[in-house]
C-alpha atoms as a PDB file:
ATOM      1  CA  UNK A   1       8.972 -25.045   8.946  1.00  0.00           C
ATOM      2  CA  UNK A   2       5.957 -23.211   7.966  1.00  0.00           C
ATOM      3  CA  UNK A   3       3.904 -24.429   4.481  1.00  0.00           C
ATOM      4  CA  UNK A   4       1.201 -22.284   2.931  1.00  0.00           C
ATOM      5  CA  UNK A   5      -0.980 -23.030   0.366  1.00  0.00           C
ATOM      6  CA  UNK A   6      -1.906 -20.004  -2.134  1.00  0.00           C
ATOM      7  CA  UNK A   7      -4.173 -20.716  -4.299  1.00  0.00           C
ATOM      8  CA  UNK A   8      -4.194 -18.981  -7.879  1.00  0.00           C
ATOM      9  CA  UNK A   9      -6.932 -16.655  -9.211  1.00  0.00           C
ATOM     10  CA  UNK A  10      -4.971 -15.947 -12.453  1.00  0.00           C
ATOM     11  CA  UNK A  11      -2.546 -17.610 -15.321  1.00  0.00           C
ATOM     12  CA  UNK A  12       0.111 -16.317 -12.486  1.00  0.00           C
ATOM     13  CA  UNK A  13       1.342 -13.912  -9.846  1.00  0.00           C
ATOM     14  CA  UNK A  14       4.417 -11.591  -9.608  1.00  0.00           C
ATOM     15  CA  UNK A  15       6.610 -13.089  -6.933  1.00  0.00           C
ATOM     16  CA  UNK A  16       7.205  -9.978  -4.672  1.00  0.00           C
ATOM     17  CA  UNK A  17       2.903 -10.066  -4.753  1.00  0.00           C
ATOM     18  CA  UNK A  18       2.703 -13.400  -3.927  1.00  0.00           C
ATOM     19  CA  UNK A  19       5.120 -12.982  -0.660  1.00  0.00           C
ATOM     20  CA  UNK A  20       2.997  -9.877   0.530  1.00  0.00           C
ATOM     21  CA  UNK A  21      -0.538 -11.559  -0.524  1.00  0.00           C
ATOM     22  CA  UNK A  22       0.621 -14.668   2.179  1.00  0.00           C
ATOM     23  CA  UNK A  23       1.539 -12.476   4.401  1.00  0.00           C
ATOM     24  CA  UNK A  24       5.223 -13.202   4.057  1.00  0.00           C
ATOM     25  CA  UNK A  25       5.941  -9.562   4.201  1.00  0.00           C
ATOM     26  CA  UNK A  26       4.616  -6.509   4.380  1.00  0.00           C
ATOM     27  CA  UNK A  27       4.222  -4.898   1.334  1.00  0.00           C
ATOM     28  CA  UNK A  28       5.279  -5.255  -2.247  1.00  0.00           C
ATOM     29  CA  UNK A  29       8.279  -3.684  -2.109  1.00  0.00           C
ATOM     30  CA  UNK A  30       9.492  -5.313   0.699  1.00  0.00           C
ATOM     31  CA  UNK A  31       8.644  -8.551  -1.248  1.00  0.00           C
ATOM     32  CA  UNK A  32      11.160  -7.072  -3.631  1.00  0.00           C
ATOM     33  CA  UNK A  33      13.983  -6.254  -1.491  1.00  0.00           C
ATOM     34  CA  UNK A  34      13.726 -10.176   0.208  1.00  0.00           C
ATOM     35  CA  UNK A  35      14.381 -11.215  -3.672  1.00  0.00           C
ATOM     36  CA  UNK A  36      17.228  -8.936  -4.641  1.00  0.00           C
ATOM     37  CA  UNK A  37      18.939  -9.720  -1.250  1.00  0.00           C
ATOM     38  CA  UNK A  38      19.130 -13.405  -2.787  1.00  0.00           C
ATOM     39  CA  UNK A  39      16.611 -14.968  -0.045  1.00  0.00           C
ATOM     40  CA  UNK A  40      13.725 -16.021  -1.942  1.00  0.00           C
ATOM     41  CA  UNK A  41      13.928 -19.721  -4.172  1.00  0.00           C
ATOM     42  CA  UNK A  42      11.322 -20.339  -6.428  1.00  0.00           C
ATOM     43  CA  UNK A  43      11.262 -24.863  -7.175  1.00  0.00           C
ATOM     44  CA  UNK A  44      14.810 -25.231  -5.608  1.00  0.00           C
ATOM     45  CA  UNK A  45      16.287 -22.438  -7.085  1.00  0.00           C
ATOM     46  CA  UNK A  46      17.555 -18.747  -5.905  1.00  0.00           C
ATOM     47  CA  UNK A  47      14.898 -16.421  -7.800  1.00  0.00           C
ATOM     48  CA  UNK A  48      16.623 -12.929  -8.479  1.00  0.00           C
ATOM     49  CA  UNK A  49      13.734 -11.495 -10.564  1.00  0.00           C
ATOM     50  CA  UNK A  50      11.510  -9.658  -8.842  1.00  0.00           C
ATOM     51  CA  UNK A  51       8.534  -9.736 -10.819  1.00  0.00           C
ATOM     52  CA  UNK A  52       8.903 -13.092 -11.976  1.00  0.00           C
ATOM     53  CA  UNK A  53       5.884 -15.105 -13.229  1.00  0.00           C
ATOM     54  CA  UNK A  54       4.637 -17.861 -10.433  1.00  0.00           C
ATOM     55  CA  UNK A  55       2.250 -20.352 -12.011  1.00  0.00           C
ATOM     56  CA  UNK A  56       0.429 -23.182 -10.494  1.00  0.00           C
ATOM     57  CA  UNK A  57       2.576 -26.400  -9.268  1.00  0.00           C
ATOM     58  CA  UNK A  58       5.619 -24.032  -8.170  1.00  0.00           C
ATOM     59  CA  UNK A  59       6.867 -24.042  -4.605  1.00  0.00           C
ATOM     60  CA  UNK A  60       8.696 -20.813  -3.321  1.00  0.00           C
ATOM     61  CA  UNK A  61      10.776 -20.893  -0.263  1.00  0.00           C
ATOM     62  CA  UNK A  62      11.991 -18.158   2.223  1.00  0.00           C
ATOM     63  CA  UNK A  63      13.352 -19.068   5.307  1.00  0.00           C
ATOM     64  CA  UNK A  64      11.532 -21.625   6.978  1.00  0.00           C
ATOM     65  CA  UNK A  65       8.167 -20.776   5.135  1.00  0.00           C
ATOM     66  CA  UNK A  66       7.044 -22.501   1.633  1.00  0.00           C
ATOM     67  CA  UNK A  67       4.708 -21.669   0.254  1.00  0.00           C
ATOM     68  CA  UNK A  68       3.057 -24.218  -2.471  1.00  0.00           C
ATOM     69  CA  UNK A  69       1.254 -22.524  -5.130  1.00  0.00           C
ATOM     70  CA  UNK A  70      -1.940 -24.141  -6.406  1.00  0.00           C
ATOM     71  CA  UNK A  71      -4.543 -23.661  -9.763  1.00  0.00           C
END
């Protein structure tokens, strides 16, 4: 398993952004297709929105990478 640490510029980041900022995948939209398929969990949970709001203390998991996001 793979954990990355992003750390947080803003009040948050759009999820799809966040997996193509840590080099997850390739490119927004890509980030956006991994989270409609159902593949992305945001704190334990299946996220289906792909915009939605990451804030600082959240962990997102796809596959075997998590990625802990930090203030």
């Amino acid at each position: 398993m793979q954990q990355l640490d992003f750390h947080l510029r803003g009040e948050f980041v759009a999820l799809n952004d966040l997996l193509k900022l840590t080099g997850v995948c390739d490119s927004g939209g890509a980030g956006k297709m991994l989270v409609a398929e159902g593949l992305v969990a945001v704190d334990g949970s299946v996220e289906l929105r792909k915009t939605a709001k990451i804030r600082a203390g959240q962990v997102v998991r796809l596959g075997d990478v998590t990625i802990r996001v930090l203030a």
